[in-house]
PDB file of N, CA and C in Angstrom:
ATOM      1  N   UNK A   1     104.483 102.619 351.021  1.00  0.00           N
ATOM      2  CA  UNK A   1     105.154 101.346 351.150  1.00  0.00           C
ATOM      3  C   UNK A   1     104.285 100.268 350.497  1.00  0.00           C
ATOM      4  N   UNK A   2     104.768  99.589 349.598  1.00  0.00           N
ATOM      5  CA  UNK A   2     104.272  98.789 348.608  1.00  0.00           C
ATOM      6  C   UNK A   2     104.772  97.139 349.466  1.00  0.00           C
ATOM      7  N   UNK A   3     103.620  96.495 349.716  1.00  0.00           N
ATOM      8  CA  UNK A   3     104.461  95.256 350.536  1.00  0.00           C
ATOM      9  C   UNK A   3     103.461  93.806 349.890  1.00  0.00           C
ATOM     10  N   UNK A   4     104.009  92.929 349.308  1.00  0.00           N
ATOM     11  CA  UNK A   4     103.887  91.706 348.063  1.00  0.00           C
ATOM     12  C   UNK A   4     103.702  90.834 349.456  1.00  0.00           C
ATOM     13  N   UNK A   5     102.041  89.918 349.678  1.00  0.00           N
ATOM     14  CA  UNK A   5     101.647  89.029 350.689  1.00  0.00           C
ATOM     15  C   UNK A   5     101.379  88.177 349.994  1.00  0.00           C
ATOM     16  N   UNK A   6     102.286  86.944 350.056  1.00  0.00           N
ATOM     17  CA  UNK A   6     102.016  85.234 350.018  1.00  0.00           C
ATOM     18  C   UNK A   6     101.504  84.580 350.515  1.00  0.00           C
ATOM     19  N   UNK A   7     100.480  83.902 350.156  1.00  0.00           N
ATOM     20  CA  UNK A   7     100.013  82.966 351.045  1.00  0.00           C
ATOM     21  C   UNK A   7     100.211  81.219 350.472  1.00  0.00           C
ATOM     22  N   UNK A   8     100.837  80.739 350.858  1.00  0.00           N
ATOM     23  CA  UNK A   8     100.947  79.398 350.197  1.00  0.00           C
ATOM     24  C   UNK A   8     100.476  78.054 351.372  1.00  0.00           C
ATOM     25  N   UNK A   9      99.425  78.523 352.190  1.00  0.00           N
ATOM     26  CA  UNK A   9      99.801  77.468 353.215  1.00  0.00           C
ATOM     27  C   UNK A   9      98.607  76.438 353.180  1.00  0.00           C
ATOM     28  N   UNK A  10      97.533  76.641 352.071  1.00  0.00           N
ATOM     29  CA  UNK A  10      96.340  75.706 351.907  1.00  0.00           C
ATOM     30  C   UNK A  10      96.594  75.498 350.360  1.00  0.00           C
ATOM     31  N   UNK A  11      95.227  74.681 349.664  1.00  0.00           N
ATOM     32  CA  UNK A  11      95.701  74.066 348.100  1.00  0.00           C
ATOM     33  C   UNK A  11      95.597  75.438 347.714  1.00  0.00           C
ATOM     34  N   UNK A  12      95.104  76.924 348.635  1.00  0.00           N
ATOM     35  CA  UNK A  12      95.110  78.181 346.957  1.00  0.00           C
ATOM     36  C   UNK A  12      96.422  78.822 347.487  1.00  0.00           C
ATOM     37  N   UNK A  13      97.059  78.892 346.224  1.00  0.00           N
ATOM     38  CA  UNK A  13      97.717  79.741 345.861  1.00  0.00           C
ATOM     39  C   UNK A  13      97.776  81.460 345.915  1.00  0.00           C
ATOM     40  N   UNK A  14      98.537  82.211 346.935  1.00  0.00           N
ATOM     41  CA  UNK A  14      97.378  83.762 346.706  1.00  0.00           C
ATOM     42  C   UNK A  14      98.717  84.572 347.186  1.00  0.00           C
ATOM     43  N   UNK A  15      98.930  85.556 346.095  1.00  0.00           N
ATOM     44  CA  UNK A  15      99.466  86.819 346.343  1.00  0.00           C
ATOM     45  C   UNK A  15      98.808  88.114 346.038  1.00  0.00           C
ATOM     46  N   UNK A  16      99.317  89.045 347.297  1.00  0.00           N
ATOM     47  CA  UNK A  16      98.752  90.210 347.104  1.00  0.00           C
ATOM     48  C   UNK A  16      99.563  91.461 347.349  1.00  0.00           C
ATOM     49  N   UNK A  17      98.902  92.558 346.800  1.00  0.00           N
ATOM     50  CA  UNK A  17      99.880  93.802 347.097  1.00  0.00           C
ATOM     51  C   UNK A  17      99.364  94.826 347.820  1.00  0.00           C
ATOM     52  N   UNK A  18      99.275  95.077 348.693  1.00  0.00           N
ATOM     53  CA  UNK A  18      98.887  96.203 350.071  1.00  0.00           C
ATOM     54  C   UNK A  18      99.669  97.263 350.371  1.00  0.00           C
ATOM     55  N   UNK A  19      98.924  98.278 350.200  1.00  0.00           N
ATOM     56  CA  UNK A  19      99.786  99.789 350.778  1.00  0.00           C
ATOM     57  C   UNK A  19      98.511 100.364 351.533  1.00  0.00           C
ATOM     58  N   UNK A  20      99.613 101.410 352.845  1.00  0.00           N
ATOM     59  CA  UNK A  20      98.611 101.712 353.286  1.00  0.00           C
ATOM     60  C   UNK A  20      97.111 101.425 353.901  1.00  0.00           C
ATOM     61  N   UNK A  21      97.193  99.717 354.359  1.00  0.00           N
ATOM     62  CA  UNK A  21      95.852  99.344 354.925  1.00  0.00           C
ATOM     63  C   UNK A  21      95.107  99.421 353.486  1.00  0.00           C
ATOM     64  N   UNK A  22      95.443  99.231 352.095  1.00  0.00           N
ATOM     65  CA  UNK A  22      94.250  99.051 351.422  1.00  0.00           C
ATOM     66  C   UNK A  22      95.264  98.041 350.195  1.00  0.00           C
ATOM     67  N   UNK A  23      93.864  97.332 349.975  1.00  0.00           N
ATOM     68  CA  UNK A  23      94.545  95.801 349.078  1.00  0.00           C
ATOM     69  C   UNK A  23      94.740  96.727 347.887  1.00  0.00           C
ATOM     70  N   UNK A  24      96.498  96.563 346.879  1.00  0.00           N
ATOM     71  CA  UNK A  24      95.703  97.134 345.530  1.00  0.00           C
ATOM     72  C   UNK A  24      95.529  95.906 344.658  1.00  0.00           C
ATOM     73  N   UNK A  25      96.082  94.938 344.872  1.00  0.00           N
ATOM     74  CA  UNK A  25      95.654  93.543 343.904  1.00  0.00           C
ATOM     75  C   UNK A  25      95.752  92.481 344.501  1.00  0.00           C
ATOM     76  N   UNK A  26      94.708  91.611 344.048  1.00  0.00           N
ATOM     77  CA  UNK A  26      94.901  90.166 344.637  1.00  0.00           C
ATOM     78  C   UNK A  26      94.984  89.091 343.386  1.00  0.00           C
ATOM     79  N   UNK A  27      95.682  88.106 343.550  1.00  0.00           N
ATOM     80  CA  UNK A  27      94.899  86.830 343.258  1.00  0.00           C
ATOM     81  C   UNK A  27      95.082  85.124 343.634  1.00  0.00           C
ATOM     82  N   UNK A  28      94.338  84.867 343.288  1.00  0.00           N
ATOM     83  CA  UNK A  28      94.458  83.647 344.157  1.00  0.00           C
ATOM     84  C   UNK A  28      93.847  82.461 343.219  1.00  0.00           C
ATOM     85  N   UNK A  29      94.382  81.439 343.093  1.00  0.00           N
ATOM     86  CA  UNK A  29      94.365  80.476 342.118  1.00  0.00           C
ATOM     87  C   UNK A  29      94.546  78.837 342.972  1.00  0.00           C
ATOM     88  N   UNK A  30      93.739  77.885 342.807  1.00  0.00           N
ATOM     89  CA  UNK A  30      93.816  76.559 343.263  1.00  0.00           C
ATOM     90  C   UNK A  30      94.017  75.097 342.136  1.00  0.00           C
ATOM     91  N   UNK A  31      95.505  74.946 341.935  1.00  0.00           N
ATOM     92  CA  UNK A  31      95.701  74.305 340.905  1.00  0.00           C
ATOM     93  C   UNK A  31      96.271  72.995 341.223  1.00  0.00           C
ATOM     94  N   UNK A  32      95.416  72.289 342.516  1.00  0.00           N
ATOM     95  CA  UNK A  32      96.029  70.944 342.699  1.00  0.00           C
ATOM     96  C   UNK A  32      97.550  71.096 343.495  1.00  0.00           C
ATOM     97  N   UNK A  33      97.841  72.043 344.838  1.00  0.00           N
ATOM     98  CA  UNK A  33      98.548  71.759 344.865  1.00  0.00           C
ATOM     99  C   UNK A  33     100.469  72.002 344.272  1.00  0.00           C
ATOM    100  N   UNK A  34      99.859  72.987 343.383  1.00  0.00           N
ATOM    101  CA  UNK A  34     101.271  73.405 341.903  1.00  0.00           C
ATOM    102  C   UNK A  34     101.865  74.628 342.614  1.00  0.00           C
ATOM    103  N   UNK A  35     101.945  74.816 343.344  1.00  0.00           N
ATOM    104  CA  UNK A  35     102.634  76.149 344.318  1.00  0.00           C
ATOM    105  C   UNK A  35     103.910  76.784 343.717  1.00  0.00           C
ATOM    106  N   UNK A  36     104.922  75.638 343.959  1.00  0.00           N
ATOM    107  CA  UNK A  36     106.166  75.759 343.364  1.00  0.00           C
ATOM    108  C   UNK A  36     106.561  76.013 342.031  1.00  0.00           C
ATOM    109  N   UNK A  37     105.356  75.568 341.473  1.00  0.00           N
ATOM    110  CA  UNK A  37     105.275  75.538 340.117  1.00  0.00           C
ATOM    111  C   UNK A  37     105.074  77.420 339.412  1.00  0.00           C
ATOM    112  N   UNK A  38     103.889  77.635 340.237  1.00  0.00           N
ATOM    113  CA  UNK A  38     102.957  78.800 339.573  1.00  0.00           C
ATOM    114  C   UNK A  38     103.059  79.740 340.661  1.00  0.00           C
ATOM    115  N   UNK A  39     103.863  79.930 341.892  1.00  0.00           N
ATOM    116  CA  UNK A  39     103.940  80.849 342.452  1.00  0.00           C
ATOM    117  C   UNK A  39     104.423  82.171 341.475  1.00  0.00           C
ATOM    118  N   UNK A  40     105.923  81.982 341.103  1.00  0.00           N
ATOM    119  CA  UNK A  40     106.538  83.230 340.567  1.00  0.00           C
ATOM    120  C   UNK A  40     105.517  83.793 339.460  1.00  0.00           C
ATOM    121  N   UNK A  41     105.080  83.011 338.836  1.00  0.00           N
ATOM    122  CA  UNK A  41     104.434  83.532 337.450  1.00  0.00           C
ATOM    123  C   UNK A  41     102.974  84.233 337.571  1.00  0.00           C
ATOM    124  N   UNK A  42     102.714  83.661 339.219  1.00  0.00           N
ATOM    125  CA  UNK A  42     101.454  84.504 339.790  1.00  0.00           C
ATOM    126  C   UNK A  42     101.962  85.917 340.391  1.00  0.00           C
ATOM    127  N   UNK A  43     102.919  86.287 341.119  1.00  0.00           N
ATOM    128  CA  UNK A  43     103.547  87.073 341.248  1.00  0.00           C
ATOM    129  C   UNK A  43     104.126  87.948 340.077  1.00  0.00           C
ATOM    130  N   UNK A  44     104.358  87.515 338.812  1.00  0.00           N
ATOM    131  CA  UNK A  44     104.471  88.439 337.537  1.00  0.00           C
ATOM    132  C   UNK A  44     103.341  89.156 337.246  1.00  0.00           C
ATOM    133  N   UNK A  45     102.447  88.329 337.186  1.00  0.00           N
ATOM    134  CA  UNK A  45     100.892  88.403 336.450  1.00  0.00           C
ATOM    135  C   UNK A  45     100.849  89.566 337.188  1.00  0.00           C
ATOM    136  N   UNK A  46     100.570  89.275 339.047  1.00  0.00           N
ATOM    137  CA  UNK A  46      99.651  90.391 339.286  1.00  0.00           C
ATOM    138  C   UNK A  46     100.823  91.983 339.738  1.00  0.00           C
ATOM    139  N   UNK A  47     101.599  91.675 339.170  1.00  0.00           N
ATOM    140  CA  UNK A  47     102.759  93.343 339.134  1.00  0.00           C
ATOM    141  C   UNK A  47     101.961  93.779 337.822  1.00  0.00           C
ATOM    142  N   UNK A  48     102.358  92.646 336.904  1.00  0.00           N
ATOM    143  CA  UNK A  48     101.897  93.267 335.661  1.00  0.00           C
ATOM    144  C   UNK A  48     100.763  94.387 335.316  1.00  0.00           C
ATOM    145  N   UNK A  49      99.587  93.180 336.027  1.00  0.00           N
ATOM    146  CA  UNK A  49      97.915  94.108 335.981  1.00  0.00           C
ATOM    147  C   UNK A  49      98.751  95.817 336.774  1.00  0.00           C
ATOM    148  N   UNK A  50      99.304  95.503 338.046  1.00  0.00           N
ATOM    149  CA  UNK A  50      99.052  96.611 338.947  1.00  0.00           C
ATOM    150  C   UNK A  50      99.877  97.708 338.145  1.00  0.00           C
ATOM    151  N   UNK A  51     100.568  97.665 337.146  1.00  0.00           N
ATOM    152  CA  UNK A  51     101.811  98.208 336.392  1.00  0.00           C
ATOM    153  C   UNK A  51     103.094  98.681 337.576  1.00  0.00           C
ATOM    154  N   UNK A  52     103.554  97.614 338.084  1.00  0.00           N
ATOM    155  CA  UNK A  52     104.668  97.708 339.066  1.00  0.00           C
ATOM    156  C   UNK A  52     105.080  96.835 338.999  1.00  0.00           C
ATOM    157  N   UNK A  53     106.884  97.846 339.182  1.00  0.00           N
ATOM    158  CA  UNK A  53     108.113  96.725 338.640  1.00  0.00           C
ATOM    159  C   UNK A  53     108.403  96.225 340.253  1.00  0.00           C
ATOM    160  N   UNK A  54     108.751  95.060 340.127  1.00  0.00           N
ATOM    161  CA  UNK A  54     109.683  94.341 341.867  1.00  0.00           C
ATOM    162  C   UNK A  54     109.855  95.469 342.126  1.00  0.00           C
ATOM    163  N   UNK A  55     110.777  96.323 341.900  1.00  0.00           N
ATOM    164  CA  UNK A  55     111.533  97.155 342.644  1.00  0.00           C
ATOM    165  C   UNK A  55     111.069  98.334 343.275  1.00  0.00           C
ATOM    166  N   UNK A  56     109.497  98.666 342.918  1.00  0.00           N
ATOM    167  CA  UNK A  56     108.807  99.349 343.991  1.00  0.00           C
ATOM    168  C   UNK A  56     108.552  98.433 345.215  1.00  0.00           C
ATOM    169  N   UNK A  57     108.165  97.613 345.692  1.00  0.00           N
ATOM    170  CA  UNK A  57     108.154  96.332 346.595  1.00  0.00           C
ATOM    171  C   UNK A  57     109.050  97.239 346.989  1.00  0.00           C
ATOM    172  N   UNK A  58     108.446  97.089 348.776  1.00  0.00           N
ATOM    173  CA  UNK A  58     108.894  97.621 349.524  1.00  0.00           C
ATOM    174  C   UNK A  58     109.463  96.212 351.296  1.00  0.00           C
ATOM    175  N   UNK A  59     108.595  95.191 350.906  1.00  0.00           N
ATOM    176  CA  UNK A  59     108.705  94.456 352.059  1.00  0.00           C
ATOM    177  C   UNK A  59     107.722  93.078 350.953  1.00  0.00           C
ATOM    178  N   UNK A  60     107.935  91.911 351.731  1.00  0.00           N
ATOM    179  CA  UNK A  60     106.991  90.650 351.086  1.00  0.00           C
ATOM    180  C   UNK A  60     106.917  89.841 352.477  1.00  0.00           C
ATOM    181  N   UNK A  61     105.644  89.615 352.249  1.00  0.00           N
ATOM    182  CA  UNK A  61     105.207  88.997 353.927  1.00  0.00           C
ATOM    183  C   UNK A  61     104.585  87.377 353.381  1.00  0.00           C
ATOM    184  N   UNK A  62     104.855  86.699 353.921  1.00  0.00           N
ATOM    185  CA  UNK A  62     104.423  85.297 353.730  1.00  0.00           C
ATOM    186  C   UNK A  62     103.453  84.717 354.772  1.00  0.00           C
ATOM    187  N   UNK A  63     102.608  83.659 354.614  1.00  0.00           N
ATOM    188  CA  UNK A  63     101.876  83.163 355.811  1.00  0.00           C
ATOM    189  C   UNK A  63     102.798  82.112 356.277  1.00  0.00           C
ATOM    190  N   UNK A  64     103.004  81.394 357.375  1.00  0.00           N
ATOM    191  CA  UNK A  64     103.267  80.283 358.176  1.00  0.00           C
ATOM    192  C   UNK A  64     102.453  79.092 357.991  1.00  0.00           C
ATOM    193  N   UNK A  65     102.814  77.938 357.782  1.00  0.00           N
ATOM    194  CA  UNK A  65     102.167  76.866 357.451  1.00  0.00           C
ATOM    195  C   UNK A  65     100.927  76.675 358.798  1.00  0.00           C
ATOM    196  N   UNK A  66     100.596  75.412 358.774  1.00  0.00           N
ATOM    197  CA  UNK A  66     101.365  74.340 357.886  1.00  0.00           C
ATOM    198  C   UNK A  66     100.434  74.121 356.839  1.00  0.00           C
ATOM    199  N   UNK A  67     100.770  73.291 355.756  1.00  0.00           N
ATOM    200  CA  UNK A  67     100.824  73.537 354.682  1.00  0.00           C
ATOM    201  C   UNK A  67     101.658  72.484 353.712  1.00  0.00           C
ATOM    202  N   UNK A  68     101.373  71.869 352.724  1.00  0.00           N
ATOM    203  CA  UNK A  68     102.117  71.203 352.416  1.00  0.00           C
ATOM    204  C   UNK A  68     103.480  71.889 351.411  1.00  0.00           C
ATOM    205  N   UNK A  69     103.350  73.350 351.076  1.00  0.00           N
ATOM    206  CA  UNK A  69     104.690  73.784 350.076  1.00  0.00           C
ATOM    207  C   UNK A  69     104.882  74.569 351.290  1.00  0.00           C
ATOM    208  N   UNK A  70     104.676  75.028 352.301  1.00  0.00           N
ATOM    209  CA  UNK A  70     105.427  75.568 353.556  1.00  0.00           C
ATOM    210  C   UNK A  70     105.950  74.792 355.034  1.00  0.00           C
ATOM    211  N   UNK A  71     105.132  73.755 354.306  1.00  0.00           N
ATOM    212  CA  UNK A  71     105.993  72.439 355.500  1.00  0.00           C
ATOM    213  C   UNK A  71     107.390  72.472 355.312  1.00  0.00           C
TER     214      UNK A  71
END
């Protein structure tokens, strides 16, 4: 089970991909705030590195604010 973790609830930006209790990619980027902006394209990037399409994604877990792009 391949499961895509968001975190948008401080200025970094951070998605990751976890199977099995072990991280296989992270990253995390602090760009002022640009969440809305650079979420999806951070989410491309790091499928890309991992060579996985969305559609292995099995579940996507988000953090809870607060936060100013999860307020």
């Amino acid at each position: 089970m391949n499961i895509l973790s968001i975190d948008t609830s401080s200025s970094n930006c951070t998605a990751a991909v976890v199977r099995d209790y072990e991280t296989l990619g992270e990253i995390s980027i602090n760009f002022n705030l640009q969440h809305s902006v650079l979420l999806m394209p951070l989410v491309e990037e790091l499928l890309e590195k991992l060579n996985m399409a969305p559609a292995e994604l099995s579940a996507i877990t988000v953090s809870v604010g607060p936060g100013s792009f999860t307020g």
